[in-house]
PDB file of N, CA and C in Angstrom:
ATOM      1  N   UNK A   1      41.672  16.499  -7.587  1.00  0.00           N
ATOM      2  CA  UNK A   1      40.771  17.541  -7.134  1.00  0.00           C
ATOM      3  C   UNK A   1      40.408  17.243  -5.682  1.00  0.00           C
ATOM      4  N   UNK A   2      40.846  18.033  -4.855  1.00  0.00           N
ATOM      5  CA  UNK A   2      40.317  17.819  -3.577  1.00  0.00           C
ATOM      6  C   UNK A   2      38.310  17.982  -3.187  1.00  0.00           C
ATOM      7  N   UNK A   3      38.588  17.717  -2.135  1.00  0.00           N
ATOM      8  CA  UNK A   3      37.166  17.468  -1.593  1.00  0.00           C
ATOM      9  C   UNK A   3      35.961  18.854  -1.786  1.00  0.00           C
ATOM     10  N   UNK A   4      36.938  20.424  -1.617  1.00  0.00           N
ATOM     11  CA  UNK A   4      36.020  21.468  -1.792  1.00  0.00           C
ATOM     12  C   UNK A   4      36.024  21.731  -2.847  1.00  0.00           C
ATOM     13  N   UNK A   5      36.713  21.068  -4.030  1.00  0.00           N
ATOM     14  CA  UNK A   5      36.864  21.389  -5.312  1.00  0.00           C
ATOM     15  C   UNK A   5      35.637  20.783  -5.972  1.00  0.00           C
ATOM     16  N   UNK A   6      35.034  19.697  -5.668  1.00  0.00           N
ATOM     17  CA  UNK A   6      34.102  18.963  -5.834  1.00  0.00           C
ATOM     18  C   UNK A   6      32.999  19.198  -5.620  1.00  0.00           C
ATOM     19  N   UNK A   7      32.921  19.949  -3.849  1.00  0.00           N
ATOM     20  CA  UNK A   7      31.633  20.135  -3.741  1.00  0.00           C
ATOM     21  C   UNK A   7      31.472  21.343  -4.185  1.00  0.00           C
ATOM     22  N   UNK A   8      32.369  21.973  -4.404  1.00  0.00           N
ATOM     23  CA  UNK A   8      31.928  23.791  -5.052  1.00  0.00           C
ATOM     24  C   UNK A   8      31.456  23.489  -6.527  1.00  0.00           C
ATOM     25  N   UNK A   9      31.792  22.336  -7.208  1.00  0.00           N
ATOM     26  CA  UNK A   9      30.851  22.052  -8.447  1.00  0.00           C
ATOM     27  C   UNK A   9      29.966  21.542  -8.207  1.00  0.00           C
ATOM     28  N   UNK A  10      29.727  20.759  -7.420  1.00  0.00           N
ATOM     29  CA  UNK A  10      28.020  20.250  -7.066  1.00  0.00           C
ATOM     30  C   UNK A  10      27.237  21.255  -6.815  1.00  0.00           C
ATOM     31  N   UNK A  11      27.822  22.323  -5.818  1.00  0.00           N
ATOM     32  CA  UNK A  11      26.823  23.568  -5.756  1.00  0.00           C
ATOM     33  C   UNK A  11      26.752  24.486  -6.969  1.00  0.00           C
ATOM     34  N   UNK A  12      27.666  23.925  -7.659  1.00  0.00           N
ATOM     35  CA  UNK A  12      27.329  25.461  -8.776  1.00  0.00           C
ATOM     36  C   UNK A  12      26.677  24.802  -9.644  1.00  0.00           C
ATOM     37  N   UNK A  13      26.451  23.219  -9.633  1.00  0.00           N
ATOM     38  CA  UNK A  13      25.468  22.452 -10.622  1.00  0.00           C
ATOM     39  C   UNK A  13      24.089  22.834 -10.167  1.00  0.00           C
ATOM     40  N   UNK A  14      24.083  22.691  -9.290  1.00  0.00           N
ATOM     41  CA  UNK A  14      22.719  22.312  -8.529  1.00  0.00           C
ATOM     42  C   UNK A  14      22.211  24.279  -8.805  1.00  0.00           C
ATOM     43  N   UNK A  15      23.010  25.360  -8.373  1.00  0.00           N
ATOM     44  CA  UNK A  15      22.473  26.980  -8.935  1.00  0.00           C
ATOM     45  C   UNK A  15      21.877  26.848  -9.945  1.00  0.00           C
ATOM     46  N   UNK A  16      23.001  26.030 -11.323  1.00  0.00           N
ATOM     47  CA  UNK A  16      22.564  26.378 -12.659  1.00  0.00           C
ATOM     48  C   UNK A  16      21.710  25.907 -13.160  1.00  0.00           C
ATOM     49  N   UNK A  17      21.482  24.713 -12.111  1.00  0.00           N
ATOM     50  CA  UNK A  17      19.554  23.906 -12.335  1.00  0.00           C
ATOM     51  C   UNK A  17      18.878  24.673 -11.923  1.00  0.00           C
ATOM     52  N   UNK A  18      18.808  25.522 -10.603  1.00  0.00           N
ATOM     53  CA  UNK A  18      17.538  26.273 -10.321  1.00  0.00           C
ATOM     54  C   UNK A  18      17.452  27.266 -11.429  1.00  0.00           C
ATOM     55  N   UNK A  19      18.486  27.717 -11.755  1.00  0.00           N
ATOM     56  CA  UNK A  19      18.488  29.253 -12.462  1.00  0.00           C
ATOM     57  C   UNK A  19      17.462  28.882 -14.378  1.00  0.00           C
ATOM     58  N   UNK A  20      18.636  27.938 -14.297  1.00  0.00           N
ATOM     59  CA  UNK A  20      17.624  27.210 -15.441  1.00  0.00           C
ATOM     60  C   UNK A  20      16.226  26.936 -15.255  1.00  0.00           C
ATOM     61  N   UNK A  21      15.678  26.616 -14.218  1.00  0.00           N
ATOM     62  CA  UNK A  21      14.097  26.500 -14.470  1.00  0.00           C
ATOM     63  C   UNK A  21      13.419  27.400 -13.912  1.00  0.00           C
ATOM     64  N   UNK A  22      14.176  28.283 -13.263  1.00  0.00           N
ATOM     65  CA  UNK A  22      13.704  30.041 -12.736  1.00  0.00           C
ATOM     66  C   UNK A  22      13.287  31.095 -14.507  1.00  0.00           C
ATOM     67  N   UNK A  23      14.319  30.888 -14.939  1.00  0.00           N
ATOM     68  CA  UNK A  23      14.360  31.767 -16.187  1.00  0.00           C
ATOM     69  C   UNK A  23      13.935  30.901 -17.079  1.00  0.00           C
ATOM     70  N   UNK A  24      13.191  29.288 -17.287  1.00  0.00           N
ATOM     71  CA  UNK A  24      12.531  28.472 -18.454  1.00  0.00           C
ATOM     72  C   UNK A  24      13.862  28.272 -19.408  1.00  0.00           C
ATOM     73  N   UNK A  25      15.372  28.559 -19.418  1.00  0.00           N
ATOM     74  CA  UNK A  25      16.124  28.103 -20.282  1.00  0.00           C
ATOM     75  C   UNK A  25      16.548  26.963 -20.845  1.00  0.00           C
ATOM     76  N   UNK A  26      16.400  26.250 -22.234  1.00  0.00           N
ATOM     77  CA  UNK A  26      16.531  25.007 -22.496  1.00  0.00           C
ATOM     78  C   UNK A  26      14.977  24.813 -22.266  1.00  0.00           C
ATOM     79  N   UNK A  27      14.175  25.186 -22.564  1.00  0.00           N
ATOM     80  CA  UNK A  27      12.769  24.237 -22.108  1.00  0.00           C
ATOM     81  C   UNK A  27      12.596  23.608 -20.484  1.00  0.00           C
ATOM     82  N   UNK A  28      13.058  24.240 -19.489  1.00  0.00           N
ATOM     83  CA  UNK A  28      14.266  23.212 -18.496  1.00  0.00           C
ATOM     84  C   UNK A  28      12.685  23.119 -17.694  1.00  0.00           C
ATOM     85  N   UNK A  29      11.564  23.771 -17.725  1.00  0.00           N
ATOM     86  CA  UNK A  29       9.957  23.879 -16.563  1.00  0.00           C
ATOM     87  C   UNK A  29       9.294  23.109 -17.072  1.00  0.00           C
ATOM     88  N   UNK A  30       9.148  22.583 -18.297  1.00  0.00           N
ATOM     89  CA  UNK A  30       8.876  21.498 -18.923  1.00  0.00           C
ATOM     90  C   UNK A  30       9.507  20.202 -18.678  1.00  0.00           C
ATOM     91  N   UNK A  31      10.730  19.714 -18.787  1.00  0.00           N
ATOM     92  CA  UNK A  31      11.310  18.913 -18.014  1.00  0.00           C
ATOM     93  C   UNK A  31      11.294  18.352 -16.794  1.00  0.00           C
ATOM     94  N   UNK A  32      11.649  19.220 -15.751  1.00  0.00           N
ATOM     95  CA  UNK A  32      11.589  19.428 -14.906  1.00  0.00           C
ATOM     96  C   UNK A  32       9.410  19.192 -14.197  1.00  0.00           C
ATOM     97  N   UNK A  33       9.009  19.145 -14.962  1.00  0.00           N
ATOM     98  CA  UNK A  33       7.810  19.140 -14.855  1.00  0.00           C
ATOM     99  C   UNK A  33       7.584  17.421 -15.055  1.00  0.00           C
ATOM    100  N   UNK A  34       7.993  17.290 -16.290  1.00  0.00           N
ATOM    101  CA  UNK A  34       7.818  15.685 -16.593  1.00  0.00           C
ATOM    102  C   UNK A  34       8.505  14.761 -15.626  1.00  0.00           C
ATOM    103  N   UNK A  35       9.605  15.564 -15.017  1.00  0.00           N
ATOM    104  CA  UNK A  35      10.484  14.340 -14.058  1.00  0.00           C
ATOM    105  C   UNK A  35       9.818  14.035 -13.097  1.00  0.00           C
ATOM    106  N   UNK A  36       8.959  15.763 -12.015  1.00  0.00           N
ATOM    107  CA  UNK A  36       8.056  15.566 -11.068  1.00  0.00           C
ATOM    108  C   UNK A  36       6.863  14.665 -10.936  1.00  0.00           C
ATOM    109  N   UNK A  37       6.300  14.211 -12.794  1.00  0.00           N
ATOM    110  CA  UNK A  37       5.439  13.450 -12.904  1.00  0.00           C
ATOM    111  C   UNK A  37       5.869  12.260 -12.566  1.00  0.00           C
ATOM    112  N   UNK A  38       6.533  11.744 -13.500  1.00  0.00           N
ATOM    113  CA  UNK A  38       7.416  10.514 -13.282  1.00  0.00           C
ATOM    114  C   UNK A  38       8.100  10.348 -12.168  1.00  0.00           C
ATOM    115  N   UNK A  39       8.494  10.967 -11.043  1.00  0.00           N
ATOM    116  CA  UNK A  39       8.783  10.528  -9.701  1.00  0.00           C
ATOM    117  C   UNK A  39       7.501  10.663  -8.754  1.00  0.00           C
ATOM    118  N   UNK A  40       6.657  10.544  -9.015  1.00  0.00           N
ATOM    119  CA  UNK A  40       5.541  10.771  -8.030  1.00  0.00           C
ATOM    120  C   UNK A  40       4.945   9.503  -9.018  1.00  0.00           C
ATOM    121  N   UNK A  41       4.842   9.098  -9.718  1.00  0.00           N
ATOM    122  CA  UNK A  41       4.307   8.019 -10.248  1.00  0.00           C
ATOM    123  C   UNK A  41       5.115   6.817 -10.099  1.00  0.00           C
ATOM    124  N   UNK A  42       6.249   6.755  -9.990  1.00  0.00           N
ATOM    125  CA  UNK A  42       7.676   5.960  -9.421  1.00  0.00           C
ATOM    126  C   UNK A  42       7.090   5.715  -7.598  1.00  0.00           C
ATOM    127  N   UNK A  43       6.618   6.701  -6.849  1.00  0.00           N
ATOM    128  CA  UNK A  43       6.246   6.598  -5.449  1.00  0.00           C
ATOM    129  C   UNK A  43       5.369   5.749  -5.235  1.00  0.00           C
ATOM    130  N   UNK A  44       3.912   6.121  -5.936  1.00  0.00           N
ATOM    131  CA  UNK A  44       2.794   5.506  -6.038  1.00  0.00           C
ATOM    132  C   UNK A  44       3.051   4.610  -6.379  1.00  0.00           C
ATOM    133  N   UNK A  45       3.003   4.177  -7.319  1.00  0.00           N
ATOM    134  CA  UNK A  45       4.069   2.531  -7.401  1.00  0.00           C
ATOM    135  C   UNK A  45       4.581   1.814  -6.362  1.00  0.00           C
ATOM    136  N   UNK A  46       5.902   2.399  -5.663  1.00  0.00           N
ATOM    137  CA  UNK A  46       6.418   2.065  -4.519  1.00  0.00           C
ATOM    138  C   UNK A  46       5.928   1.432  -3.289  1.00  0.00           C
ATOM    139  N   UNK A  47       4.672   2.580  -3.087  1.00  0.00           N
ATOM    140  CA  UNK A  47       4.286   2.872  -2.174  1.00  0.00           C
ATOM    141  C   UNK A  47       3.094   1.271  -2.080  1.00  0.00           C
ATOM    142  N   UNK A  48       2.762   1.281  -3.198  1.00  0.00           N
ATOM    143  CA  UNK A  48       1.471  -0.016  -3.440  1.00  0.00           C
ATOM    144  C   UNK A  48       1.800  -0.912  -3.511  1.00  0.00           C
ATOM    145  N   UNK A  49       3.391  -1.341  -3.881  1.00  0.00           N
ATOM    146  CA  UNK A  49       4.359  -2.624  -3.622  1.00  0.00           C
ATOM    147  C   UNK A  49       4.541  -2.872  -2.276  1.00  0.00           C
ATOM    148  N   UNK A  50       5.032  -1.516  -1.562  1.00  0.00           N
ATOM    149  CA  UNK A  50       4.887  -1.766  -0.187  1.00  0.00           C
ATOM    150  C   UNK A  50       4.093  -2.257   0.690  1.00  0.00           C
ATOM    151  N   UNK A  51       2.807  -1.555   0.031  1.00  0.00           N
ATOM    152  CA  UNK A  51       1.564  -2.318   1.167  1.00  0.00           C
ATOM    153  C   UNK A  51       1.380  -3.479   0.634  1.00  0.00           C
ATOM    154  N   UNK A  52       1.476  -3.794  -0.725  1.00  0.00           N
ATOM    155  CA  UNK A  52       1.000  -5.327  -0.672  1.00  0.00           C
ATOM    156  C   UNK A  52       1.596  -6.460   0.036  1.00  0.00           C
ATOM    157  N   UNK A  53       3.158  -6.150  -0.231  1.00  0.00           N
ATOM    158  CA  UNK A  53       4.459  -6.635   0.791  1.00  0.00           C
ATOM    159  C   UNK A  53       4.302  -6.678   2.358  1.00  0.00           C
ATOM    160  N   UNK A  54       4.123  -5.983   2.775  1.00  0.00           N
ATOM    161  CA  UNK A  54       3.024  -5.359   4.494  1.00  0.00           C
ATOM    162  C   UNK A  54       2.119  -6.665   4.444  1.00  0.00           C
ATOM    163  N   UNK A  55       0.973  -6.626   3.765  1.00  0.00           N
ATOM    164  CA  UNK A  55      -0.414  -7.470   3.986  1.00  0.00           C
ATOM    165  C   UNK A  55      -0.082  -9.046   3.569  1.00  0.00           C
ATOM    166  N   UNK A  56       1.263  -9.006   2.860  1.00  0.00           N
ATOM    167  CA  UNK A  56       1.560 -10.555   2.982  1.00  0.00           C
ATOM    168  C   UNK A  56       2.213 -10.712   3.843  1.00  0.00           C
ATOM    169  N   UNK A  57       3.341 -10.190   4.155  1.00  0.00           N
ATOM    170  CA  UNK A  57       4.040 -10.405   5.648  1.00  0.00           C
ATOM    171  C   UNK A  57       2.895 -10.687   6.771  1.00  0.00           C
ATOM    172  N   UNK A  58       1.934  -9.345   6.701  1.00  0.00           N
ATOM    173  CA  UNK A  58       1.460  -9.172   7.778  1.00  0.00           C
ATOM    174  C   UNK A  58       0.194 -11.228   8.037  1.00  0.00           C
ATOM    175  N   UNK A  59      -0.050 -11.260   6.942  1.00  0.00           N
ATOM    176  CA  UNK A  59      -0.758 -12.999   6.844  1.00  0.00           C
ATOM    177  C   UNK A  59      -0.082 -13.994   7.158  1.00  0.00           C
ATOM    178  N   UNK A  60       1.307 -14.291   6.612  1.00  0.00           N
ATOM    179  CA  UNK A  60       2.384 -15.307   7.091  1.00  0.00           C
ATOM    180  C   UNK A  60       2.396 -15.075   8.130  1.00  0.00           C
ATOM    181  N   UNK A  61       2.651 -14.260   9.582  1.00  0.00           N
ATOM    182  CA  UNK A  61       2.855 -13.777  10.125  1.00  0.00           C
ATOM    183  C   UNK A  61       1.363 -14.689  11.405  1.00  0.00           C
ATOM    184  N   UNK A  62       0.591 -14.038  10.645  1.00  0.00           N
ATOM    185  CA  UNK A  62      -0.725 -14.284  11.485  1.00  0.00           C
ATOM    186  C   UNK A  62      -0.888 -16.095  11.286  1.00  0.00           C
ATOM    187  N   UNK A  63      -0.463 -17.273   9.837  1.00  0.00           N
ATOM    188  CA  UNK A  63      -0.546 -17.932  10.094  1.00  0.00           C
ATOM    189  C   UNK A  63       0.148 -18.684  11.015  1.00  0.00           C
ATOM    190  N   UNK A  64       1.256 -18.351  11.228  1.00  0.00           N
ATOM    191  CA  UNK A  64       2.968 -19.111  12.140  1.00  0.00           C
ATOM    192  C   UNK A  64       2.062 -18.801  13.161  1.00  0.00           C
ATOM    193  N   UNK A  65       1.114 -18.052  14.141  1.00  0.00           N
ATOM    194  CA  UNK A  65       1.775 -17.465  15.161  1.00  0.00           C
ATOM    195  C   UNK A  65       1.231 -18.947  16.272  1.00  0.00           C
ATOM    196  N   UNK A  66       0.157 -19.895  15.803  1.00  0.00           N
ATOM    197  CA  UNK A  66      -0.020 -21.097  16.317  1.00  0.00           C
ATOM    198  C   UNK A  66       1.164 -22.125  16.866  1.00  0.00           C
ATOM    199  N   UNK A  67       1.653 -21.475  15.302  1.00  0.00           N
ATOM    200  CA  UNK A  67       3.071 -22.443  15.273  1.00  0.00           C
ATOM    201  C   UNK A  67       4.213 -22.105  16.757  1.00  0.00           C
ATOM    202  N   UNK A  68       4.161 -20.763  16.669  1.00  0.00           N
ATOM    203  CA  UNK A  68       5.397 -20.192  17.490  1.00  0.00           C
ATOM    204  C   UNK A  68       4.651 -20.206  19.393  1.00  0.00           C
ATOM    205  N   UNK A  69       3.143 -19.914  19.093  1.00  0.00           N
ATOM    206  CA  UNK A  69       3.306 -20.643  20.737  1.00  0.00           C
ATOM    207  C   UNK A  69       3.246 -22.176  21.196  1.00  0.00           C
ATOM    208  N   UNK A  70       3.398 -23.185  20.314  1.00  0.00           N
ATOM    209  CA  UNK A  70       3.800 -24.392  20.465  1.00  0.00           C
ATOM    210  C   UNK A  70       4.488 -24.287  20.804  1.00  0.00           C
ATOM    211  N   UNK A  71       5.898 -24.125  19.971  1.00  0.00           N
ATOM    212  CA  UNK A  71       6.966 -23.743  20.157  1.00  0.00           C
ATOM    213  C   UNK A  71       7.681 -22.985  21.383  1.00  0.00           C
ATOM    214  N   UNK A  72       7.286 -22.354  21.524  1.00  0.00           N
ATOM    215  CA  UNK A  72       7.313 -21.544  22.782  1.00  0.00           C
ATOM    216  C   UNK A  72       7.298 -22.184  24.189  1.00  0.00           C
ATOM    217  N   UNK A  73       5.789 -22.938  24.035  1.00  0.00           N
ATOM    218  CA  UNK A  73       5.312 -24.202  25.155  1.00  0.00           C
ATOM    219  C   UNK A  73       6.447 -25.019  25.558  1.00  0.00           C
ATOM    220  N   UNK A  74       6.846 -25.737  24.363  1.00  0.00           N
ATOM    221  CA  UNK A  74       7.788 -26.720  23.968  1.00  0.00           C
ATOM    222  C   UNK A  74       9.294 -26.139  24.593  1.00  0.00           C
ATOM    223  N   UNK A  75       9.644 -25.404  24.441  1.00  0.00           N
ATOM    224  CA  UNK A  75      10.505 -24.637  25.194  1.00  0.00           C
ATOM    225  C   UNK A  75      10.458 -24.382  26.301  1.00  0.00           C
ATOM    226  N   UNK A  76       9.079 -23.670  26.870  1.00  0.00           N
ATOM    227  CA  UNK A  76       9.131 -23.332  28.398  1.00  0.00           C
ATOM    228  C   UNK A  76       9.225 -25.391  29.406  1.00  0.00           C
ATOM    229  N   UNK A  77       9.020 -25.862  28.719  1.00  0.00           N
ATOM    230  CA  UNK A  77       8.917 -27.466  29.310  1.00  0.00           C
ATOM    231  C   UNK A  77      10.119 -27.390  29.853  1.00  0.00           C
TER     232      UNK A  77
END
């Protein structure tokens, strides 16, 4: 299957998802509802790993930095 053969099914997947939760077929606005929950709760998550990850970097960071203008000193010699 070549390359437009492929993406002309990705687009006609991706129609028959909207059309499906345009017209509620299969229960599909319900679904589709629960996934939106669960990826926005997947973010928030993310998002709070991230900052905690941030505020420890950001501390290691603040303890070295004694270290690195020694270092630095020690170098410019």
């Amino acid at each position: 299957m070549n390359l437009f053969g492929k993406i002309s099914i990705l687009i006609w997947l991706i129609v028959f998802i909207a059309a499906a939760i345009m017209f509620d077929w299969f229960d599909s606005r319900e679904l589709a509802s629960n996934l939106l929950d669960y990826s926005e709760t997947a973010v928030e998550k993310l998002s709070e790993t991230g900052d905690h990850v941030q505020d420890a970097i950001d501390v290691v960071s603040e303890g070295t930095e004694p270290a690195r203008e020694e270092v630095r000193e020690k170098v410019a010699e």
